[in-house]
Protein backbone atom coordinates (compact mmCIF):
# COMPACT_ATOMS: atom_id res chain seq x y z
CA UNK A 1 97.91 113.65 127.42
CA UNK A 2 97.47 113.66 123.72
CA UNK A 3 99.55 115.96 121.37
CA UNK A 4 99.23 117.04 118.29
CA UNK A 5 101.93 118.85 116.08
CA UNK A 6 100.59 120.79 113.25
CA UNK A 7 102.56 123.16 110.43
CA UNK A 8 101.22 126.15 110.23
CA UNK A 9 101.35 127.94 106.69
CA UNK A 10 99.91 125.60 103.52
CA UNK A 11 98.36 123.28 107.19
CA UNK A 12 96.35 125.96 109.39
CA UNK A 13 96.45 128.68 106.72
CA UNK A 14 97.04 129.24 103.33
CA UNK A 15 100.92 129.43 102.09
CA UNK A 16 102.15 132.28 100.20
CA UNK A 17 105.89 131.60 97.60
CA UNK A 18 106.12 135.53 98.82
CA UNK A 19 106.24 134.77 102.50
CA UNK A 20 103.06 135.83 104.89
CA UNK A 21 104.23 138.92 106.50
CA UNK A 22 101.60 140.23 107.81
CA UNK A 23 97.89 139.62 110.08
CA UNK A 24 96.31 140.92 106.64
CA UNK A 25 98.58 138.27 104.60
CA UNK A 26 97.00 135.50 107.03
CA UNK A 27 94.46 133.58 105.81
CA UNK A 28 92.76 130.29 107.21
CA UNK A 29 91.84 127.44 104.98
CA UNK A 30 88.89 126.51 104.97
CA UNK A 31 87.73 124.32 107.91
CA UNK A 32 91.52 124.05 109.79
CA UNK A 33 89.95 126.47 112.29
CA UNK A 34 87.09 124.13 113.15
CA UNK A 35 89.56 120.99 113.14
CA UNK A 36 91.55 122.87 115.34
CA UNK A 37 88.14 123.60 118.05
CA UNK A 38 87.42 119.57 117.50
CA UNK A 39 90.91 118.45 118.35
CA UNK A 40 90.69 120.67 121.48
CA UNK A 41 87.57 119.35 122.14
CA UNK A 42 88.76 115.70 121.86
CA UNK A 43 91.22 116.90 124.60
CA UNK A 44 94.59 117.17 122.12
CA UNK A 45 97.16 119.83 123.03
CA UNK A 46 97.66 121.46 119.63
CA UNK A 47 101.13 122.12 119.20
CA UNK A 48 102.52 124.37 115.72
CA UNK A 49 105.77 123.47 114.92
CA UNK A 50 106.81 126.29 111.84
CA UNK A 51 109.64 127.23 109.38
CA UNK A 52 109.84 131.04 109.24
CA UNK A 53 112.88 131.90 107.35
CA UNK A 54 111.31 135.04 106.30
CA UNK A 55 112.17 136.30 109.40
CA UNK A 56 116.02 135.29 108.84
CA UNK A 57 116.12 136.90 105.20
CA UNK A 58 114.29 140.17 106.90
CA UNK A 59 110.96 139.64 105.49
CA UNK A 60 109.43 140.17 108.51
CA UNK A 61 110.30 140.65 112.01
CA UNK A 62 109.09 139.54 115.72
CA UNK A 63 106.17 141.98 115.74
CA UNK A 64 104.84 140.66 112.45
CA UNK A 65 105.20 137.10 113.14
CA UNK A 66 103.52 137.43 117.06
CA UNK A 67 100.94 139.51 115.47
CA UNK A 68 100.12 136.81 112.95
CA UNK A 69 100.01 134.14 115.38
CA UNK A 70 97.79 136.04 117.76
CA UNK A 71 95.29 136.78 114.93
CA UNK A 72 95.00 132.67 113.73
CA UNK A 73 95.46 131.73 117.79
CA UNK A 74 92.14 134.50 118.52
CA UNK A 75 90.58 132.66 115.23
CA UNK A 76 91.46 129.26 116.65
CA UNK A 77 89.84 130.35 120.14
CA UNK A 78 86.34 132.23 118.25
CA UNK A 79 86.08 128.46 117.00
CA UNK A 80 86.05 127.07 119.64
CA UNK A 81 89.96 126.00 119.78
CA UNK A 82 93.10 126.53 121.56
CA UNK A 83 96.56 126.17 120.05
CA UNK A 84 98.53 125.67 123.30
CA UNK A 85 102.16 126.50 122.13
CA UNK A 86 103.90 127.66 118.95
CA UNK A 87 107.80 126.33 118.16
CA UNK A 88 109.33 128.00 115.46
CA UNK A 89 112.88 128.27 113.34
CA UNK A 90 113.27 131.68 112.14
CA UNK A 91 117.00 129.95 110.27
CA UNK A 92 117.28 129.90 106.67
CA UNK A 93 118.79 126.90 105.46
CA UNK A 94 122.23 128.56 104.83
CA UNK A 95 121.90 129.00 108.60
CA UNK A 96 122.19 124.63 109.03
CA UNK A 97 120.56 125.07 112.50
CA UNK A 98 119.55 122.03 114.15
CA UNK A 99 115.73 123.71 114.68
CA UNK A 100 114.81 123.75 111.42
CA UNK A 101 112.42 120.94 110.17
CA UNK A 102 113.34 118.10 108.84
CA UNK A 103 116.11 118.52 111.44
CA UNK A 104 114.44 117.57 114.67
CA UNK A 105 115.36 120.13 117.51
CA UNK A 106 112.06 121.83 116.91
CA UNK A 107 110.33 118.37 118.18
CA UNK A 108 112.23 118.02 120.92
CA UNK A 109 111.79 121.02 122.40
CA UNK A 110 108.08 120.41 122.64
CA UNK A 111 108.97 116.72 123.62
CA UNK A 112 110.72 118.22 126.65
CA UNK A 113 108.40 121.50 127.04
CA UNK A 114 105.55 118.86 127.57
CA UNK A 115 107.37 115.67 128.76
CA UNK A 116 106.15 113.59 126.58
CA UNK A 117 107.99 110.85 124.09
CA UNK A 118 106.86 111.91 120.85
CA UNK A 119 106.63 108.34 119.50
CA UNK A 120 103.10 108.07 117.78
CA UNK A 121 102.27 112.07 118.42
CA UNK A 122 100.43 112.74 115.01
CA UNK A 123 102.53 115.97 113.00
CA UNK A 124 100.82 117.15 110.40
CA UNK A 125 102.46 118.88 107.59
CA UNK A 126 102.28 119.73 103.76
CA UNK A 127 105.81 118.93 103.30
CA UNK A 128 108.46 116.33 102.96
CA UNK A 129 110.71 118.23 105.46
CA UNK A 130 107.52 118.29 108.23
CA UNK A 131 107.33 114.31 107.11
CA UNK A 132 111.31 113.60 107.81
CA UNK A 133 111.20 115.78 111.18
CA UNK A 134 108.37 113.81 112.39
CA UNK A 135 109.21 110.00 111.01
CA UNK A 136 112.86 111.08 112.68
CA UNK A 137 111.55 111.42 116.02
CA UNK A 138 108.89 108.58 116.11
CA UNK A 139 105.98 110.54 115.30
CA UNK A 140 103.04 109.60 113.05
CA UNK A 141 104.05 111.50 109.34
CA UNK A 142 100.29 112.92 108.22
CA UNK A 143 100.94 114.86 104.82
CA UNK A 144 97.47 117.30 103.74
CA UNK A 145 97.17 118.36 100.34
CA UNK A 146 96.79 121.46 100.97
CA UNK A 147 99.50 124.23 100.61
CA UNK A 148 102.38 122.24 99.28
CA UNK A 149 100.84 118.41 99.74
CA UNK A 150 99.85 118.12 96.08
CA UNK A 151 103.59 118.57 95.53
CA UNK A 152 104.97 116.74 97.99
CA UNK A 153 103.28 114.02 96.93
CA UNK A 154 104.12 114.07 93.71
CA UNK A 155 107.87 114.13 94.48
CA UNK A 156 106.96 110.42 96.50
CA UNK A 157 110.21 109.35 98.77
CA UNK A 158 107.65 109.86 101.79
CA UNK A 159 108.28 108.20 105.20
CA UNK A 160 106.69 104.80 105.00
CA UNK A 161 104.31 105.35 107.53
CA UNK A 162 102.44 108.31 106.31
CA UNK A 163 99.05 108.99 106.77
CA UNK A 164 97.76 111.40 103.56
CA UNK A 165 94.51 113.35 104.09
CA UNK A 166 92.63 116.11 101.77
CA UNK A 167 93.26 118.60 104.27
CA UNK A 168 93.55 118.97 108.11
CA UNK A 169 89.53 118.91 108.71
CA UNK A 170 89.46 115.13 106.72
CA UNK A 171 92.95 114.39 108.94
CA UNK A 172 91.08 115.53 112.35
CA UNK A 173 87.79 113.88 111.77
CA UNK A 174 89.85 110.15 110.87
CA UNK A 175 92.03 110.85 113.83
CA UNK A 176 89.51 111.82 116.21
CA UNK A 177 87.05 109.25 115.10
């Protein structure tokens, strides 16, 4: 089986500073719904593996973050796609939980969920914190320059390994060959 983990907000869709707190607020990038139809395609299981700590500073709550994910999972599926599982932290980092990325419980959750060793598993982020999580488990660090990537890029102290793409459709198409 072939797994993918992606980030969802500034990855999938674009990130807000303010939080996306609602279906409305959700907003796909241009061509991550397509990448998403062509990994599924390719036979990936598309995993999202996501920060929310608006939900722990009461930003939003369960409704508002199922009812986001159900609007880009039906968007991911009218493209042709299939996300198969969504992880998330709803901590904020005052919290120190052991979910939130670049802490790696997140990961190995969805190591054990699908029984797979993550070692190689692309993850696909926009920042360094999606980069440590991954590099700390054995995954393949891809950073897109979308949402936050410009940024994180900028900052440099990435995992040695990683992969840097435009965005996830550029990512996809080099990983899918």
């Amino acid at each position: 089986m072939k797994l993918i983990i992606l980030d969802r907000d500034g990855v999938i869709n674009y990130d807000s500073d303010a939080f996306i707190k609602t279906p409305d607020e959700w907003k796909p990038i241009p061509g991550s719904l397509e990448a998403i139809a062509h990994l599924t395609q390719a036979g990936y299981r598309v995993v999202v593996a996501t920060n929310q700590s608006g939900i722990g500073r009461g930003l939003l709550d369960m409704t508002a973050f199922n009812a986001i994910n159900d609007k880009m999972c039906k968007a991911a599926s009218q493209a042709g796609g299939r996300i198969d599982a969504i992880f998330f932290c709803p901590h904020t980092q005052a919290d120190q939980c052991g979910c939130r990325k670049p802490a790696t419980d997140m990961f190995e959750e969805i190591a054990q969920r699908f029984s797979l060793d993550l070692k190689g598993a692309p993850a696909i982020g926009d920042s360094l914190r999606d980069l440590q999580a991954a590099a700390a488990v054995n995954a393949t660090p891809v950073l897109v320059l979308t949402g936050k990537g410009k940024e994180t890029r900028a900052m440099g102290g990435l995992p040695g390994n990683t992969q840097i793409f435009a965005d996830l459709a550029q990512a996809v198409d080099t990983l899918t060959g």
